[in-house]
C-alpha atoms as a PDB file:
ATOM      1  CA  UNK A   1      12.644   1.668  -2.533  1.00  0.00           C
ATOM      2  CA  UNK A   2       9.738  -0.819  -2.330  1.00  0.00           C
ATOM      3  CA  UNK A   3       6.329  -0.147  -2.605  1.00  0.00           C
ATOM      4  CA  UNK A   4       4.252   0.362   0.212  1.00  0.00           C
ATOM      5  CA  UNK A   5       0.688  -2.099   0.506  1.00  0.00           C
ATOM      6  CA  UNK A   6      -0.863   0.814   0.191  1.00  0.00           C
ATOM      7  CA  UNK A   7       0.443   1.083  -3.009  1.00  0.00           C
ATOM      8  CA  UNK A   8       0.309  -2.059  -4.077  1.00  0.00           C
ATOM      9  CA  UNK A   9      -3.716  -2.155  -2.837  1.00  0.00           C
ATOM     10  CA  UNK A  10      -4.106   1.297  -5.214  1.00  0.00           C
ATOM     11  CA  UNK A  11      -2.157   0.139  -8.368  1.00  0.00           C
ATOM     12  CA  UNK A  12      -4.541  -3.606  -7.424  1.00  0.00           C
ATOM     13  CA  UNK A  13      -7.923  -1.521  -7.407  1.00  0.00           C
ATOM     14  CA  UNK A  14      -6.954   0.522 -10.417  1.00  0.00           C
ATOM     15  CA  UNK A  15      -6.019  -2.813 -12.294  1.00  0.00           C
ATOM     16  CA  UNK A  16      -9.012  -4.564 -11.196  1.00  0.00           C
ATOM     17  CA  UNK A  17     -11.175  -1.491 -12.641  1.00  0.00           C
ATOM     18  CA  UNK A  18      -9.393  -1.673 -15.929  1.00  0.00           C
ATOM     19  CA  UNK A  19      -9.902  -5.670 -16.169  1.00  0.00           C
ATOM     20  CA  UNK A  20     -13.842  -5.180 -15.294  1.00  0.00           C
ATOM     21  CA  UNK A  21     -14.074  -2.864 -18.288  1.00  0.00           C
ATOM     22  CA  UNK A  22     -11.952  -4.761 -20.161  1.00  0.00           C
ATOM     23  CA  UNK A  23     -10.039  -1.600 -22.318  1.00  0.00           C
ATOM     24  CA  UNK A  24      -8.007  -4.017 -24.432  1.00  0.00           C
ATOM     25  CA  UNK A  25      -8.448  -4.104 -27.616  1.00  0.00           C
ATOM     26  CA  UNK A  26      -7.418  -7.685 -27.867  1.00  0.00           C
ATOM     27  CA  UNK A  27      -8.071 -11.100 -25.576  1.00  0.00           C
ATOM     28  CA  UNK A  28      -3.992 -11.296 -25.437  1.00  0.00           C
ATOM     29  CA  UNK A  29      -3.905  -7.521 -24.282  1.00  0.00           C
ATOM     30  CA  UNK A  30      -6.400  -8.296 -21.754  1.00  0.00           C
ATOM     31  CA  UNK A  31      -4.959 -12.058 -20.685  1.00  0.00           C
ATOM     32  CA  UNK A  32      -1.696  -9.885 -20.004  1.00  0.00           C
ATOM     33  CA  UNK A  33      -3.155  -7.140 -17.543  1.00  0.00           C
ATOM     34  CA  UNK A  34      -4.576 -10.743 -16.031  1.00  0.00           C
ATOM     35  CA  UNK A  35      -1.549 -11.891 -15.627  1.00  0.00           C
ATOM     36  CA  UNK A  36      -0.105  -8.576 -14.258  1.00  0.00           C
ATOM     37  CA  UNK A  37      -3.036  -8.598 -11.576  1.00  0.00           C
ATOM     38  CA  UNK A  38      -1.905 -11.734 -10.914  1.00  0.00           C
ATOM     39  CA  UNK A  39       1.506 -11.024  -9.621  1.00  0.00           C
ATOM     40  CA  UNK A  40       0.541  -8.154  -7.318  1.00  0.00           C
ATOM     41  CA  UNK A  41      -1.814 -10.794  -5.670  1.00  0.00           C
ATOM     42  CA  UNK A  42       1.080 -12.979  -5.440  1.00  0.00           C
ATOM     43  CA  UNK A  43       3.037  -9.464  -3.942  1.00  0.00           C
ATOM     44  CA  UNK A  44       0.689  -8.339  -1.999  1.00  0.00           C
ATOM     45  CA  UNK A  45       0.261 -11.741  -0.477  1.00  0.00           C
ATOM     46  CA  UNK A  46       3.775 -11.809  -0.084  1.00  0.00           C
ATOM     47  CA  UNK A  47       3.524  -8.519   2.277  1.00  0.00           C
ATOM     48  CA  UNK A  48       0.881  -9.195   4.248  1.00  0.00           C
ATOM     49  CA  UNK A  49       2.243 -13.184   5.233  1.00  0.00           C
ATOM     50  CA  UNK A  50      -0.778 -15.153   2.951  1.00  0.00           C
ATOM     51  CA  UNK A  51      -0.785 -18.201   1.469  1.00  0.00           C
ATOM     52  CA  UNK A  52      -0.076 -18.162  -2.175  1.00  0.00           C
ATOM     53  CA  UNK A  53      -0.188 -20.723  -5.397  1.00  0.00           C
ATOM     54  CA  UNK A  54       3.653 -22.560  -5.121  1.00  0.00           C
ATOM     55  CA  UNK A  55       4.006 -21.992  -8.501  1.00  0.00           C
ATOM     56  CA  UNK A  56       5.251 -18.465  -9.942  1.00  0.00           C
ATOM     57  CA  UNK A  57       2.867 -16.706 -12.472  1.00  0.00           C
ATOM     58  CA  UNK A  58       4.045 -17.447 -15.987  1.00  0.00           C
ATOM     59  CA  UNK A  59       2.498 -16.268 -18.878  1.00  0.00           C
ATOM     60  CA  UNK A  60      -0.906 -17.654 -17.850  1.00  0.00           C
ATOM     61  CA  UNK A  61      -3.192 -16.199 -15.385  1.00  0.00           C
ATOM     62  CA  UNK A  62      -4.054 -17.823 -12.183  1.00  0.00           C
ATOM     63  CA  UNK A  63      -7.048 -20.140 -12.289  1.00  0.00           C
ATOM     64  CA  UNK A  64     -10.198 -18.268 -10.881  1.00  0.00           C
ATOM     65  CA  UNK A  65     -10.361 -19.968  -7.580  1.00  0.00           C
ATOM     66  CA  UNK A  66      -6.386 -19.439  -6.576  1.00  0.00           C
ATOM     67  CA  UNK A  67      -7.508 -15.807  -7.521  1.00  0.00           C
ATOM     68  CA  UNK A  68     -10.447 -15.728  -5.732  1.00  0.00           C
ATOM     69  CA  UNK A  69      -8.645 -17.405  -2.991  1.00  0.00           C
ATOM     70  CA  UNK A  70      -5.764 -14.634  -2.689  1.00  0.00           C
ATOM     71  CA  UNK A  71      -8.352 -12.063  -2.898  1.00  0.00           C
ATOM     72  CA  UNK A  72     -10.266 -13.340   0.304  1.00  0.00           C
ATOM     73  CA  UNK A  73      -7.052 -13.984   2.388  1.00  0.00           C
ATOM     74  CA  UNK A  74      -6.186 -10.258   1.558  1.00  0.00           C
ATOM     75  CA  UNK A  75      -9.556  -9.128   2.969  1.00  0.00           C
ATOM     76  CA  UNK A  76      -9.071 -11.376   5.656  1.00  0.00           C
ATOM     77  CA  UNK A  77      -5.480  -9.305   6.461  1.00  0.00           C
ATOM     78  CA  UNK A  78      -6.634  -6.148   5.903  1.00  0.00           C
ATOM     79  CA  UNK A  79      -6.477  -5.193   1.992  1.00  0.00           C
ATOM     80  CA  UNK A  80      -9.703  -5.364   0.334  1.00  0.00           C
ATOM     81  CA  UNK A  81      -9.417  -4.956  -3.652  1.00  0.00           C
ATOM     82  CA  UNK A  82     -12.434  -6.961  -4.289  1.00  0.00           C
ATOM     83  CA  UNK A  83     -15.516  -5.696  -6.106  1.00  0.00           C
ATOM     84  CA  UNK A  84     -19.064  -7.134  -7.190  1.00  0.00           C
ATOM     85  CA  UNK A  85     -17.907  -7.105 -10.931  1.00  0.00           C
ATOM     86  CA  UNK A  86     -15.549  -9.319 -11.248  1.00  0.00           C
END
């Protein structure tokens, strides 16, 4: 079964909170829940019909601004995961 946006929005939100206080214990373990928020942009982008990056996520994050640029176009469609901190 896939998930729902809903679920996708909840599992974004709880990832976004855990990247804002930045739990890992190393700049790899955090570069890797980056990349992890990454994809369900690129998901949740997917569900909702928004323009994504071309390219896949590898193991590098997005650059800020195609991150920053998913985030708005998910507000714009109804899923707001966005925050002041970060």
């Amino acid at each position: 079964m896939a998930a729902s946006i809903e679920q996708v929005g909840a599992d974004l939100r709880r990832r976004r909170r855990a990247l804002v206080g930045f739990e890992q214990p190393t700049r790899e373990g955090w570069a890797a829940d980056l990349v992890a928020y990454d994809r369900l942009l690129i998901a949740a982008a997917a569900m909702l019909d928004v323009s994504s990056p071309d390219e896949p996520v590898g193991p590098e994050p997005l650059q800020a601004r195609q991150r920053d640029t998913l985030e708005r176009g998910l507000a714009e469609a109804g899923l707001d995961i966005r925050t002041d901190d970060l």
